[in-house]
Protein backbone atom coordinates (compact mmCIF):
# COMPACT_ATOMS: atom_id res chain seq x y z
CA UNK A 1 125.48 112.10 111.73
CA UNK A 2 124.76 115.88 110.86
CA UNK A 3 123.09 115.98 107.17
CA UNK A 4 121.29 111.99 107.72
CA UNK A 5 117.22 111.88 108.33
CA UNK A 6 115.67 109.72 111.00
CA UNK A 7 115.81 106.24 109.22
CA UNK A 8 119.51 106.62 108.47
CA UNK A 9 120.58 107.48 112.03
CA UNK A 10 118.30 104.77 112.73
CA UNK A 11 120.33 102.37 110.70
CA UNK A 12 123.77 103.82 111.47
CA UNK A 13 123.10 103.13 114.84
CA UNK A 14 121.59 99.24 114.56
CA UNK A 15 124.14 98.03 112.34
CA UNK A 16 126.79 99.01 115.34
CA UNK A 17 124.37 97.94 117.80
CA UNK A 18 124.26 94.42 116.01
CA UNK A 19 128.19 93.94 115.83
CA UNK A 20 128.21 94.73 119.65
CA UNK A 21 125.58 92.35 120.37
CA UNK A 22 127.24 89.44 118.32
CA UNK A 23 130.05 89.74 120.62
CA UNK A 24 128.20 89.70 123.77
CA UNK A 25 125.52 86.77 122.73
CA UNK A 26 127.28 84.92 120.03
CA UNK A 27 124.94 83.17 117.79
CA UNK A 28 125.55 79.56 119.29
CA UNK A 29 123.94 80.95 122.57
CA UNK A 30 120.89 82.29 121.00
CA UNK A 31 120.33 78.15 119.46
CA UNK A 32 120.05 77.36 123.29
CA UNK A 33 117.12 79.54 123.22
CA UNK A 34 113.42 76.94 124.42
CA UNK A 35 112.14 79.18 121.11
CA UNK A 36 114.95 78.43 119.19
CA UNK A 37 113.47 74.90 117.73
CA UNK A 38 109.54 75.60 118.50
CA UNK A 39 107.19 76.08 115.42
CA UNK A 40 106.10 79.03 114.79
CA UNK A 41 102.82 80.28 114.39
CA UNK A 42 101.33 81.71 111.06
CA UNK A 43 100.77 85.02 110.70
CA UNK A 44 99.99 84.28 107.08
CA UNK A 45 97.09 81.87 108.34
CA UNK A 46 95.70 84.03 110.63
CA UNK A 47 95.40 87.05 108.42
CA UNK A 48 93.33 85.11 105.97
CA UNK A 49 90.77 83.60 109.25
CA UNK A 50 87.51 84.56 108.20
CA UNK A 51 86.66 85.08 112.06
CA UNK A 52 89.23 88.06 112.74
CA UNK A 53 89.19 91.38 111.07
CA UNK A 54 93.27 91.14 110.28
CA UNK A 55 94.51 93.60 113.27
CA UNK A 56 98.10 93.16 114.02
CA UNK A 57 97.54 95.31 117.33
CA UNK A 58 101.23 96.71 117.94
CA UNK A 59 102.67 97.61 121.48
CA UNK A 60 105.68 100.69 121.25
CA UNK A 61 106.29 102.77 123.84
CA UNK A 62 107.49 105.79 121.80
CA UNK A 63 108.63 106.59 118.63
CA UNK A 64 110.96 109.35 116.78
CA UNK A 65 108.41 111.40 115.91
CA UNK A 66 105.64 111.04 118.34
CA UNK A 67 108.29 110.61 121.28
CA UNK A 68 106.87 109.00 124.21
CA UNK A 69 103.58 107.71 123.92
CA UNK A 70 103.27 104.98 126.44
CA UNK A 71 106.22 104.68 128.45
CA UNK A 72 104.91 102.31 131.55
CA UNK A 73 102.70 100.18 129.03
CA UNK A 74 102.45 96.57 130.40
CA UNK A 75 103.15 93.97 128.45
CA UNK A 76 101.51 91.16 130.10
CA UNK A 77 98.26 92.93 130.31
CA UNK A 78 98.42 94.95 126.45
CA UNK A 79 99.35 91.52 124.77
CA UNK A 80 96.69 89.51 126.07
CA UNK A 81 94.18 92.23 126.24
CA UNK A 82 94.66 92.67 122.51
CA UNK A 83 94.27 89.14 121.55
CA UNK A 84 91.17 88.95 123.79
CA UNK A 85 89.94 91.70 121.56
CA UNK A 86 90.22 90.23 118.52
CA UNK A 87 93.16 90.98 117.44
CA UNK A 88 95.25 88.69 114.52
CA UNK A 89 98.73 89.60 115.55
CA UNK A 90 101.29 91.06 117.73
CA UNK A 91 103.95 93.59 116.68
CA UNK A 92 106.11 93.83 118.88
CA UNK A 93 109.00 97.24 118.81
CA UNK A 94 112.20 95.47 119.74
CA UNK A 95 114.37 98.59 119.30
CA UNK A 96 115.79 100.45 122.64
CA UNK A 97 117.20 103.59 120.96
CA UNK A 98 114.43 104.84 119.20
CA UNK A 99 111.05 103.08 120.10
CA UNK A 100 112.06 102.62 123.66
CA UNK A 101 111.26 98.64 122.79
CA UNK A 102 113.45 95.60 124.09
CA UNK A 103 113.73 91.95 123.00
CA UNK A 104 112.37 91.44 126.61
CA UNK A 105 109.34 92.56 125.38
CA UNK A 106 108.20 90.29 123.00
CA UNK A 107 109.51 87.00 124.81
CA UNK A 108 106.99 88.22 127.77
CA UNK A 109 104.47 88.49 125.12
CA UNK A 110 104.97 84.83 123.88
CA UNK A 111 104.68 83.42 126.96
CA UNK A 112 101.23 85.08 127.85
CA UNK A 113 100.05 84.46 124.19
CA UNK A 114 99.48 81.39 121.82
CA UNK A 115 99.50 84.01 118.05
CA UNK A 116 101.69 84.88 115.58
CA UNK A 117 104.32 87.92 117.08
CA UNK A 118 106.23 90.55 114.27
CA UNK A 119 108.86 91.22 115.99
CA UNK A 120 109.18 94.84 114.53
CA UNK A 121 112.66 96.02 114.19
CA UNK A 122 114.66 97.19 111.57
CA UNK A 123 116.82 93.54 110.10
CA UNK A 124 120.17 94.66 108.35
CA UNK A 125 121.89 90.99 109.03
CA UNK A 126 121.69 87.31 109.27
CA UNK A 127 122.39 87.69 113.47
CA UNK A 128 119.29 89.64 113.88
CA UNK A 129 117.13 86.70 112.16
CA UNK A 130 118.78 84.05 114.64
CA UNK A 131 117.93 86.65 117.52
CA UNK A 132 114.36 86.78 116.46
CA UNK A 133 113.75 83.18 116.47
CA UNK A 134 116.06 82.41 119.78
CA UNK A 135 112.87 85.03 121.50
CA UNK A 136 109.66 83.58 120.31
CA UNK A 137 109.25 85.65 117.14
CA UNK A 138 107.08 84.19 114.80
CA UNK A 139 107.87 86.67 111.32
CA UNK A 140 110.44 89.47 111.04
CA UNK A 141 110.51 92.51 109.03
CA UNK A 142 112.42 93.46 106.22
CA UNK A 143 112.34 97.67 104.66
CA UNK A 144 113.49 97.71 101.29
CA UNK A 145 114.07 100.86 101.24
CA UNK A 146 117.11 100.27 103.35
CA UNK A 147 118.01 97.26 101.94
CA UNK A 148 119.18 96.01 98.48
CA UNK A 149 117.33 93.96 96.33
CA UNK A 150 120.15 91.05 96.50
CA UNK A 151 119.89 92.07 100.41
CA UNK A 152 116.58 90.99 100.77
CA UNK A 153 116.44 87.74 99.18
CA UNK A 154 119.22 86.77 100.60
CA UNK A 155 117.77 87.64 104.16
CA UNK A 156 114.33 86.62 103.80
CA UNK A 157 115.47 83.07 102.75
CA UNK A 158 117.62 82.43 105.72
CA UNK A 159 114.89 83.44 107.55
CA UNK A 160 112.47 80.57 105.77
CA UNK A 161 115.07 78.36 106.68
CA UNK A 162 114.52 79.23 110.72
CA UNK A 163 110.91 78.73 109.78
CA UNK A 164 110.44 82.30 110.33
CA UNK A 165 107.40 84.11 108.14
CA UNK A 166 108.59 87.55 106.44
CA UNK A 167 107.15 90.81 105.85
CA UNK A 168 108.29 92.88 102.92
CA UNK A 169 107.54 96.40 103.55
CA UNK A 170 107.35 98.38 100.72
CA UNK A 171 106.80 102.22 100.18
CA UNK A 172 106.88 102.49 96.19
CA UNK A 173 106.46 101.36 93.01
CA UNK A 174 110.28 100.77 92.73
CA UNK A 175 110.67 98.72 95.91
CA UNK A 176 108.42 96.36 94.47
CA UNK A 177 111.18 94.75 92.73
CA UNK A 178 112.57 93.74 96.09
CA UNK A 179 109.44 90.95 96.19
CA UNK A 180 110.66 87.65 95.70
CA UNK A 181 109.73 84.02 96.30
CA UNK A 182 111.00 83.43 99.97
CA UNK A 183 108.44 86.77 100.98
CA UNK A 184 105.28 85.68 102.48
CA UNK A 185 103.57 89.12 103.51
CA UNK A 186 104.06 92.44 101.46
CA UNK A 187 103.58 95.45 103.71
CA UNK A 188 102.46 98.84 102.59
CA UNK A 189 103.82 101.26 105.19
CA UNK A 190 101.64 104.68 104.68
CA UNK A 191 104.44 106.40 106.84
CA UNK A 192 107.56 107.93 105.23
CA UNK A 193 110.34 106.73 107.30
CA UNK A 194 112.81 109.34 106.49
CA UNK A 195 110.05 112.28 107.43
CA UNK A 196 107.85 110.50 109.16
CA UNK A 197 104.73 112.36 107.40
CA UNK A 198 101.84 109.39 106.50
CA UNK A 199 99.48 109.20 103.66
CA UNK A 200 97.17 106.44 103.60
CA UNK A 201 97.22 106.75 99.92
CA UNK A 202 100.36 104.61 99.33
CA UNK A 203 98.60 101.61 100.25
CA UNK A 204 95.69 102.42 97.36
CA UNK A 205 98.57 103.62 94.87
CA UNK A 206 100.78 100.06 95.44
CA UNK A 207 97.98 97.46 95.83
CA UNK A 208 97.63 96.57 92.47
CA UNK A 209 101.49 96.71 91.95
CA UNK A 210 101.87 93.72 94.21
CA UNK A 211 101.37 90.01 92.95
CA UNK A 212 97.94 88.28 93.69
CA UNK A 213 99.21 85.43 95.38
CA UNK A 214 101.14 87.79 98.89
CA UNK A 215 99.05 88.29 101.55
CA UNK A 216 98.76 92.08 101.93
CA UNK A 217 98.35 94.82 104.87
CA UNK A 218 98.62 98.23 105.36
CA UNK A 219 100.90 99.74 107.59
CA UNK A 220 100.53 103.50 110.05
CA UNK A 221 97.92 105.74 109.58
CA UNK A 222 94.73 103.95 109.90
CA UNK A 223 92.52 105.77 112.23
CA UNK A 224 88.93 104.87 111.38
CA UNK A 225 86.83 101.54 110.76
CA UNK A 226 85.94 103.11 107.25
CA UNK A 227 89.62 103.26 106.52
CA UNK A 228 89.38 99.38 107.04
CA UNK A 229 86.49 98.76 104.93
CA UNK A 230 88.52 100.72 102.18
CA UNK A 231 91.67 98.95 102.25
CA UNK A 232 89.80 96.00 102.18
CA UNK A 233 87.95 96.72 99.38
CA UNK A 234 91.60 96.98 97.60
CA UNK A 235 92.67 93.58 98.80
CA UNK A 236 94.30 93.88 101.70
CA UNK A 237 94.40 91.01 104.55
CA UNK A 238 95.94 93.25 107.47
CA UNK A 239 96.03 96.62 109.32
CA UNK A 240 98.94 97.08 111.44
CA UNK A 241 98.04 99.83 114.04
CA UNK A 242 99.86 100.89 116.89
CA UNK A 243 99.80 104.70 118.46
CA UNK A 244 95.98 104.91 117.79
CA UNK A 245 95.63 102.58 120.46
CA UNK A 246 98.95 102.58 122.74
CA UNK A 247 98.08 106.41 123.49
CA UNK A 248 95.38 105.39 125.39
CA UNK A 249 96.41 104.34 128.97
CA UNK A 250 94.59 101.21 128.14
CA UNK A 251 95.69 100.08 124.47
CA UNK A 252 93.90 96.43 125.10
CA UNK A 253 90.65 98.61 125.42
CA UNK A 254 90.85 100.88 122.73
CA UNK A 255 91.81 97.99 120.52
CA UNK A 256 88.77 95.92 121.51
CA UNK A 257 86.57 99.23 120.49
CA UNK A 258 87.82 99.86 117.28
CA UNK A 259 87.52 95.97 116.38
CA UNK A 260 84.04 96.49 117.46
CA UNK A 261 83.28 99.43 115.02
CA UNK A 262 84.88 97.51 112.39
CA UNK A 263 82.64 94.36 113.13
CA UNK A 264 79.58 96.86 112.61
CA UNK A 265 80.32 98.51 110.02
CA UNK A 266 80.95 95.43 107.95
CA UNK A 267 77.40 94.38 108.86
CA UNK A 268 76.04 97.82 107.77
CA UNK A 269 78.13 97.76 104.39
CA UNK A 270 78.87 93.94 103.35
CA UNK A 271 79.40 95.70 99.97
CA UNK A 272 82.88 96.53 100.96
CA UNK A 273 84.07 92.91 101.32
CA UNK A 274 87.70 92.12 100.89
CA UNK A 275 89.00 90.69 97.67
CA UNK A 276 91.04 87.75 99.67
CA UNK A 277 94.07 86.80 98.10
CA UNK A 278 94.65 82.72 97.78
């Protein structure tokens, strides 16, 4: 893999990971799953509720370029802790090799918590989709930087037909041809995924680029309760943020905190109200 950056290796290794996996749990087992046939939960809707702040509070336990950065998290405790905070949304890392995640994870997390789950992982097939439903996922994720624009539709409609919500995530203005009608969520990730360096400025620079009528967040990078405010003020509906709070020993905690400052700062500056997409 000598000359490839993180996100190919990354790929390189999932799609063989995925052709292993289909031969170990063929897709007829995962329809046996108890989550296979439950409804899911929308993380659409509960963006837009005027009573959260739209923090999909994300649980990783390390990650290429921060390596480990909370190995012995629980799950139990971080999930419901978050939503107990305030919280909108799970994300939930599902990759082993990289992020140290498993799909263990985020089936523990549905059955502590009644809330939409991302399962966060990086979809390159059709199998992956059925695996997501088959452990409690509610939406999956979809880069279109790694995928094609054909690739994408063509995923994020077999995933409407699980009843599985999708999240587009985008990185720039040429991606955004990869939005189609089957995409409920457009994601803005701030983080470049094949140098991991962030700049909270892609979210600003794409916002407009993206269609009125997709619910929007902002992806990596977001640090402060001002940052919130900001984004927004540029219409987006969600803030997914993971290391600022899974480095603490305590994510649940540090989450609740930072929900907090939020919540007081939009009292101090109503002003900076979000222009909600319908």
């Amino acid at each position: 893999m000598n000359g490839m950056n993180i996100l190919d290796k990354i790929i390189a290794h999932k799609r063989s990971e995925v052709d292993e996996r289909k031969s170990l749990y063929p897709t007829k087992l995962l329809e046996k799953s108890i989550y296979f046939n439950s409804p899911v939960v929308s993380l659409k809707k509960y963006l837009l509720r005027e009573d959260k702040v739209g923090i999909i509070a994300e649980i990783k336990r390390k990650s290429p370029s921060k390596g480990v950065i909370n190995q012995h998290v629980s799950i139990e405790r971080t999930s419901i802790g978050y939503m107990q905070a305030g919280a909108s949304a799970l994300s939930i890392l599902t990759d082993t090799e990289f992020f140290g995640g498993k799909n263990e994870d985020l089936t523990l997390a549905r059955k502590f918590n009644y809330c939409p789950i991302l399962r966060k992982d990086f979809t390159v097939d059709e199998y992956q989709i059925v695996e997501a439903k088959s452990i409690g996922a509610d939406a999956i994720l979809l880069l279109a930087n790694v995928l094609s624009v054909s690739e994408v539709k063509e995923l994020a409609k077999f995933a409407n037909s699980l009843g599985l919500e999708v999240v587009l995530e985008l990185r720039d203005k040429e991606e955004t041809k990869s939005i189609n009608e089957f995409i409920d969520i457009v994601g803005v990730n701030n983080r470049n995924l094949k140098d991991f360096s962030v700049n909270l400025n892609q979210s600003f620079q794409l916002a407009d680029l993206i269609p009125n009528q997709f619910v929007m967040i902002s992806e990596s990078g977001i640090d402060s309760a001002q940052n919130i405010l900001d984004l927004k003020k540029a219409g987006f509906n969600g803030f997914l943020v993971g290391e600022k709070f899974m480095k603490h020993s305590r994510p649940e905690v540090a989450c609740a905190n930072f929900i907090k400052e939020i919540k007081a700062l939009q009292i101090d500056k109503p002003e900076k109200a979000s222009k909600q997409k319908v």
